[in-house]
Protein backbone atom coordinates (compact mmCIF):
# COMPACT_ATOMS: atom_id res chain seq x y z
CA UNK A 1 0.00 0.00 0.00
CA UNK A 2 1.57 3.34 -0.70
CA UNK A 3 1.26 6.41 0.77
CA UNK A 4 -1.55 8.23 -0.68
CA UNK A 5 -3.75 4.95 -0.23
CA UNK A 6 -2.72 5.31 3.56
CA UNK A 7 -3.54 8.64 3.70
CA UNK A 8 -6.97 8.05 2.18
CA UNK A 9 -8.21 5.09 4.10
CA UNK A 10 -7.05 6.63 7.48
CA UNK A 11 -9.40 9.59 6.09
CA UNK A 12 -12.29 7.20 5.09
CA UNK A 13 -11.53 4.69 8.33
CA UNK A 14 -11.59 7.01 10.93
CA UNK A 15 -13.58 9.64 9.52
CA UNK A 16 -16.09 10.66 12.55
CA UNK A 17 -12.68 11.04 15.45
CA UNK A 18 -11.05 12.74 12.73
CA UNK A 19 -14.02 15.07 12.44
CA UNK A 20 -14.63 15.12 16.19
CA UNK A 21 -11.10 16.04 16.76
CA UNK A 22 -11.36 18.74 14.08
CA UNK A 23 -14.97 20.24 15.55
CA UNK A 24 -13.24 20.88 18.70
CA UNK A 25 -10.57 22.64 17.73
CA UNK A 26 -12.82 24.83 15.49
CA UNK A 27 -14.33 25.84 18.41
CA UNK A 28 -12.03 27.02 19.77
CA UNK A 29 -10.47 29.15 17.16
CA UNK A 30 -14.03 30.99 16.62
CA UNK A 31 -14.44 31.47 19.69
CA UNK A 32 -18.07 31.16 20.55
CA UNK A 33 -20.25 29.31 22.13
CA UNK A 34 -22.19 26.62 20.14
CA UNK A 35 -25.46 24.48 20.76
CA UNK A 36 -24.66 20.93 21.16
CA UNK A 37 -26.77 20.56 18.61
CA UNK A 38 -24.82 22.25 15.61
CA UNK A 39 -21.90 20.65 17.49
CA UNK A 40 -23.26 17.32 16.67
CA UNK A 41 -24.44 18.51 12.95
CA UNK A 42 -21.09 19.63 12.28
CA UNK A 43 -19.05 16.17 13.12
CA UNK A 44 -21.81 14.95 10.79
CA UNK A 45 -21.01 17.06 8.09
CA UNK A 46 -17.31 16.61 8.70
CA UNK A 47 -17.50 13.14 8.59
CA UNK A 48 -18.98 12.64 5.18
CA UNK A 49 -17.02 15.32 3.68
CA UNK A 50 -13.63 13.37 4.75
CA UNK A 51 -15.51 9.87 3.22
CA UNK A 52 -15.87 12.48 -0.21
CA UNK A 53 -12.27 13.78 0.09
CA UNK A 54 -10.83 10.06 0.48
CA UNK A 55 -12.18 8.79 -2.08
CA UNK A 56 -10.56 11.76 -4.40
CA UNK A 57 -7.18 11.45 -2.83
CA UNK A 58 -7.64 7.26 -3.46
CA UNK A 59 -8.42 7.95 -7.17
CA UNK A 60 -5.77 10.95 -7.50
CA UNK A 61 -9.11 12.71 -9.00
CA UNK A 62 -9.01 16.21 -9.68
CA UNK A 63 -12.97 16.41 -10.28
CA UNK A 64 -14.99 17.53 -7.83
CA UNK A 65 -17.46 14.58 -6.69
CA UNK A 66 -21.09 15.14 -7.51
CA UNK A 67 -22.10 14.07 -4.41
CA UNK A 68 -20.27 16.79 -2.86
CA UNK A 69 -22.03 19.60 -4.63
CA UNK A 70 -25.66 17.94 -3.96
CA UNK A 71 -24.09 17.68 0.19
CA UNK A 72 -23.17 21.45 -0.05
CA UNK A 73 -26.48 22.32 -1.76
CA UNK A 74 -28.30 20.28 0.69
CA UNK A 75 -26.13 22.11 3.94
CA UNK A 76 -26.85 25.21 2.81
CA UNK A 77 -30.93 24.90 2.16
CA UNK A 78 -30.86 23.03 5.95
CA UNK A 79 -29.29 26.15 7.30
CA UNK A 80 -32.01 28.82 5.53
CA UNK A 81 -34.76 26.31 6.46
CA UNK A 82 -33.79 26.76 9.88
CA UNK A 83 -33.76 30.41 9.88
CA UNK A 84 -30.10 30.72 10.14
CA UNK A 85 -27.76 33.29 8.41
CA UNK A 86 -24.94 33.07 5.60
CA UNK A 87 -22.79 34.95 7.83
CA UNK A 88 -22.86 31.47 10.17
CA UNK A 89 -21.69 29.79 7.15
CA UNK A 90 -18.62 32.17 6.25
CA UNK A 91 -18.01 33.10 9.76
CA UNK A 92 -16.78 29.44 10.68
CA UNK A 93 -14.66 28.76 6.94
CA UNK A 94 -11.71 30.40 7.46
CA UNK A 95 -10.32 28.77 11.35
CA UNK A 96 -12.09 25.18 9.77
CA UNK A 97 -9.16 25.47 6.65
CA UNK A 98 -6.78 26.31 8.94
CA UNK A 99 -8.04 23.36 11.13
CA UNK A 100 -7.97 20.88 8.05
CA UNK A 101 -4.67 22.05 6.92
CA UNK A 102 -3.17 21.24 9.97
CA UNK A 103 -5.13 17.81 10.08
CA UNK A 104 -4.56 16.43 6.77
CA UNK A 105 -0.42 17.69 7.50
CA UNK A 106 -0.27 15.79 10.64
CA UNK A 107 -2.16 12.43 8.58
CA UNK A 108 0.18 12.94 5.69
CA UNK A 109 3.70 13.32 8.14
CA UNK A 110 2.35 9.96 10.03
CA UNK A 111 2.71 8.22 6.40
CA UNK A 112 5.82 9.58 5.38
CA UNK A 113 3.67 11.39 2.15
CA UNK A 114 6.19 12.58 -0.32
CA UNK A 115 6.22 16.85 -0.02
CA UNK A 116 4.92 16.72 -3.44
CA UNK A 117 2.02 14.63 -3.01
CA UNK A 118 1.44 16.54 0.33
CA UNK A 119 0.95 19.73 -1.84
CA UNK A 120 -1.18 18.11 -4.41
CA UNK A 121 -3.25 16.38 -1.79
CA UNK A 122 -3.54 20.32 0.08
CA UNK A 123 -4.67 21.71 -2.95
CA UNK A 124 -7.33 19.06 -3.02
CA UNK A 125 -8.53 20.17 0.48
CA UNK A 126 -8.54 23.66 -0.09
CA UNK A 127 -10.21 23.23 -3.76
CA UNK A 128 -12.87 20.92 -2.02
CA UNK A 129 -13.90 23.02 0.87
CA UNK A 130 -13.61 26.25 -1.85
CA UNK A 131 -16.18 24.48 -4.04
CA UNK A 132 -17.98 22.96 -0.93
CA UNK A 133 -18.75 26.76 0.19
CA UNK A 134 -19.50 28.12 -2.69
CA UNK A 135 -22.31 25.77 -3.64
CA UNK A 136 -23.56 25.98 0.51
CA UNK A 137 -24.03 30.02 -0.09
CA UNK A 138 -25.64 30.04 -3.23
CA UNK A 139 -27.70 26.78 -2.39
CA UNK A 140 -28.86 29.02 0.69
CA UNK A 141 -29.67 32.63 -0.86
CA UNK A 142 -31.27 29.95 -3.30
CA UNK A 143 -33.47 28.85 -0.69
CA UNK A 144 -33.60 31.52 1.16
CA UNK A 145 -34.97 33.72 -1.79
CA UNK A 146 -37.69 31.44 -2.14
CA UNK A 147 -38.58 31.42 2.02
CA UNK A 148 -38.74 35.24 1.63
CA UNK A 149 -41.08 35.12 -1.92
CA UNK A 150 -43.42 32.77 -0.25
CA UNK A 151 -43.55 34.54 3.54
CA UNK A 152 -43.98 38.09 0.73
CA UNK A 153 -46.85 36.03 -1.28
CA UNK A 154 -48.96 35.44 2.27
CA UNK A 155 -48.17 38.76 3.12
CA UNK A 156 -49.75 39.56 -0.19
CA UNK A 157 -52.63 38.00 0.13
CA UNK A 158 -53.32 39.63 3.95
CA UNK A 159 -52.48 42.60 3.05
CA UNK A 160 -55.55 43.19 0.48
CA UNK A 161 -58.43 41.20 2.19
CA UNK A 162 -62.23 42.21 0.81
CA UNK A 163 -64.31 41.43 3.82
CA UNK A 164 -67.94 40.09 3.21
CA UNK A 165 -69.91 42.28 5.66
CA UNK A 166 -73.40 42.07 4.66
CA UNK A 167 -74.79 40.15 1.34
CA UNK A 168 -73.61 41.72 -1.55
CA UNK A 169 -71.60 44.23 0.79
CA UNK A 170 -67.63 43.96 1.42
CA UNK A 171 -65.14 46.34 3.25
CA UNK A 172 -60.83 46.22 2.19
CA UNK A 173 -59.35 48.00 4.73
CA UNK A 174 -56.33 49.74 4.10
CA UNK A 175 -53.60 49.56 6.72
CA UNK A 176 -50.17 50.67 6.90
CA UNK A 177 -48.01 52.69 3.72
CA UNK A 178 -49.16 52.83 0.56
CA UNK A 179 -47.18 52.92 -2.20
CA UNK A 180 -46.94 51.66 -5.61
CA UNK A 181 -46.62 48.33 -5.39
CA UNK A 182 -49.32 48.00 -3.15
CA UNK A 183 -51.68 50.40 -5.18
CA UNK A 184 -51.01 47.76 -8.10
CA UNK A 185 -51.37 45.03 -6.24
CA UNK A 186 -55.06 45.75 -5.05
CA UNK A 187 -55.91 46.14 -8.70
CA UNK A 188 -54.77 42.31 -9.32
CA UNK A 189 -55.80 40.77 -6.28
CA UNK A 190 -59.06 42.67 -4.40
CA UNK A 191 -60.85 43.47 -8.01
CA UNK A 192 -60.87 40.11 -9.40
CA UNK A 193 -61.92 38.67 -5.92
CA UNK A 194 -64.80 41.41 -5.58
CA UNK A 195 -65.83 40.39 -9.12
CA UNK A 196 -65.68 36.53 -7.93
CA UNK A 197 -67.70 37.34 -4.82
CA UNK A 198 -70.18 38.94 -7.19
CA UNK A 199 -70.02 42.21 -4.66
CA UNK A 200 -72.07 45.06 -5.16
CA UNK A 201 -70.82 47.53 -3.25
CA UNK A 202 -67.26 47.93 -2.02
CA UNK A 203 -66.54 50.04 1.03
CA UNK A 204 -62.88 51.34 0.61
CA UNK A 205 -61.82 52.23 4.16
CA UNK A 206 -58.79 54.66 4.85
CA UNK A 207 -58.58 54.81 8.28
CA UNK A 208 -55.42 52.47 8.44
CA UNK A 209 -53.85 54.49 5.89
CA UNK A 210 -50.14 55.93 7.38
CA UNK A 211 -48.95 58.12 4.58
CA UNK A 212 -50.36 58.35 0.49
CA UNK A 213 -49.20 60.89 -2.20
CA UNK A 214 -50.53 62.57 -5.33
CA UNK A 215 -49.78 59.36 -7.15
CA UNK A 216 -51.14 56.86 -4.82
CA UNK A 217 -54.10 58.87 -4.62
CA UNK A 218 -54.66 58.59 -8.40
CA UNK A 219 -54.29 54.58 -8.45
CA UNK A 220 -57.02 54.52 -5.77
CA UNK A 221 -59.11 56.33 -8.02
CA UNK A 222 -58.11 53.97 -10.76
CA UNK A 223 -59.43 51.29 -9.02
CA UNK A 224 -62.69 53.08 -8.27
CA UNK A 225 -63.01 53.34 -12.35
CA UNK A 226 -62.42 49.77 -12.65
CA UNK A 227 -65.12 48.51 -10.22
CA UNK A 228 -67.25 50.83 -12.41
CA UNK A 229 -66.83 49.28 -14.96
CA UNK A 230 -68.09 46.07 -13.54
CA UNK A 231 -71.01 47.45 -12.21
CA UNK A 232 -69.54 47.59 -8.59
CA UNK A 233 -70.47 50.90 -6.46
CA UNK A 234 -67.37 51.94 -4.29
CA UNK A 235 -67.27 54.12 -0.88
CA UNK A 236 -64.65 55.81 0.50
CA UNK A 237 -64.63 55.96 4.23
CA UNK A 238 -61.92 57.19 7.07
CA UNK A 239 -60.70 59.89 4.48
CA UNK A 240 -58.43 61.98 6.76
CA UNK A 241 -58.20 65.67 5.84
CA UNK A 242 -54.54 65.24 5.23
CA UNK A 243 -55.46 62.28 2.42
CA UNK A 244 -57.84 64.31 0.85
CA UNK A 245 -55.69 67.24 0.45
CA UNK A 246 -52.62 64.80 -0.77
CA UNK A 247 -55.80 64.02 -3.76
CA UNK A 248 -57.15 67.32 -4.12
CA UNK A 249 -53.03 68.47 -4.61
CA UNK A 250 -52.91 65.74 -6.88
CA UNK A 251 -55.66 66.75 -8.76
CA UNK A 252 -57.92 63.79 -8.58
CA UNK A 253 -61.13 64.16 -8.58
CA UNK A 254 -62.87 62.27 -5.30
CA UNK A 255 -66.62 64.00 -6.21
CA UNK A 256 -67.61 61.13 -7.92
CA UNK A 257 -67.13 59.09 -4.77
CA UNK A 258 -69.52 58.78 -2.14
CA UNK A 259 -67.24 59.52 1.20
CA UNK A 260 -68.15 59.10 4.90
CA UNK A 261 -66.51 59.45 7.82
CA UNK A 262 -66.67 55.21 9.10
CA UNK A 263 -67.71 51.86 7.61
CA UNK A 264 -70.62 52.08 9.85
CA UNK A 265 -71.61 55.15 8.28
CA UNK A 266 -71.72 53.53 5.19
CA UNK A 267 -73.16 50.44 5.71
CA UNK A 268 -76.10 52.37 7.80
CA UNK A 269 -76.61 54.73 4.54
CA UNK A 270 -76.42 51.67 2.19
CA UNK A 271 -79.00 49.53 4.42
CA UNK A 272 -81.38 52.97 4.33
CA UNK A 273 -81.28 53.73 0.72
CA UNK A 274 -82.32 49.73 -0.18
C-alpha cells in the first residue's frame, strides 16, 4: 500500500474522530459558544465530507465529486430552512481550513507522504472546501430567496383582504403605507376577488392608511373606475383631511365618490337607501 492509499483510508476509516477532533478545535479558534446541537451537525457534516475527500485522494481525482455539490447544496438549504444566516456559514470557513490544513499535515507526516504529493493532496482540500462553500451560499440565498417570496406572497394576500360584511356588501381595509406596489397590487388581487364574490358595493376604508401621495391617490381612483366598470359601487370611508388634500393636490377628482366618515356610516346609509 503506498502512501496516498494510507492517507486516504485513514481519512475514510476514521472519519467521525477525525471530524470530532477537528470540531473541537474549530471551536475554539471561533471562539463562541455553540449548541450541542450544531456541534453534533457539524461532526456529521465533517464526517462525510472526509468519506468524499478520500475517495478523491484514493483515485488521485481532480474532479470535484457530484455528491459533494448535492451535500453542499443540501447544507446550505438546511441552514435557511432553519432560519439561520450566511454569515454562520462564512463566519466558521476560514479557522475550519486552517483546522484541516493542519489535520490532513499531521495524517500525511504519520505516512511519510512525499512533499509533493502533500501539496497536491492540500490543494485538493482547499479546492474541495472552496467548491464545498461556494455551492452551501448560493444553495442558501437559493433557498432563502424562495422562504422570503413565499412569507412576501402570504403577506400579499393579507395585506388586500375584501371582507364580506353584509350580502352583496364587502369592506378592504387599508392599513399601513401605501405605495406603488401596493396600489397595483389591489388592482390584481381585491378586483378580481370582488368580481368573484359577485359584490355590489365595495366600502374602501382609509382609516389604516399611514402616509399616500398625489400618485397613490390617483391609483385609488383607478381602481374606483375599474369597479365601475363592472357594475360595482365603491365608498370611501376614514378619508383623513390630510389624504384628501394629498388628492385634491394631486388633482384627482374624489366627487364622484360617495365619502363618509366610518364603515358604519356607510353600511347604515347603504341599508337605508335599499
Amino acid at each position: 500500500m503506498n502512501s496516498i492509499t494510507a492517507v486516504a483510508n485513514e481519512l475514510q476509516q476514521n472519519s467521525e474522530k477525525i471530524s470530532r477532533e477537528m470540531v473541537e478545535k474549530i471551536i475554539v479558534l471561533i471562539g463562541v459558544e455553540i449548541p450541542q446541537s450544531e456541534i453534533n451537525q457539524a461532526i456529521e457534516v465533517y464526517t462525510e465530507y472526509l468519506g468524499f475527500l478520500g475517495e478523491s485522494i484514493k483515485n488521485s481525482d481532480e474532479t470535484t465529486p457530484d455528491a459533494l455539490l448535492e451535500w453542499s447544496r443540501n447544507n446550505g438549504e438546511r441552514e435557511a430552512a432553519k432560519g439561520g444566516r450566511v454569515s454562520d456559514i462564512i463566519l466558521r470557513y476560514p479557522p475550519t481550513r486552517l483546522v484541516f490544513i493542519d489535520k490532513m499535515a499531521e495524517i500525511c507526516m504519520k505516512h511519510d507522504i512525499k512533499v509533493e504529493d502533500l501539496i497536491w493532496i492540500n490543494k485538493r482540500v482547499n479546492n474541495m472546501l472552496d467548491i464545498s462553500i461556494n455551492e452551501t451560499v448560493f444553495a442558501f440565498e437559493r433557498q432563502n430567496s424562495k422562504l422570503m417570496k413565499e412569507v412576501q406572497d402570504e403577506v400579499n394576500i393579507l395585506s388586500t383582504p375584501v371582507v364580506p360584511v353584509q350580502e352583496n356588501i364587502a369592506v378592504l381595509p387599508l392599513v399601513g403605507k401605501m405605495d406603488h406596489d401596493r396600489a397595483t397590487l389591489i388592482m390584481e388581487r381585491a378586483v378580481p376577488l370582488v368580481a368573484k364574490q359577485k359584490i355590489q358595493c365595495l366600502i374602501i376604508d382609509f382609516s389604516g392608511i399611514v402616509t399616500i401621495d398625489a400618485t397613490i391617490a390617483k391609483h385609488v381612483f383607478d381602481i374606483h373606475n375599474v369597479l365601475r366598470l363592472l357594475g360595482v359601487d365603491s365608498i370611501a370611508t376614514g378619508m383623513r383631511p390630510e389624504l384628501a388634500q394629498a388628492a385634491v393636490e394631486g388633482g384627482v377628482n374624489f366627487s364622484s365618490i360617495k365619502t363618509f366618515s366610518t364603515v358604519k356610516q356607510a353600511i347604515e346609509s347603504i341599508n337605508s337607501n335599499n
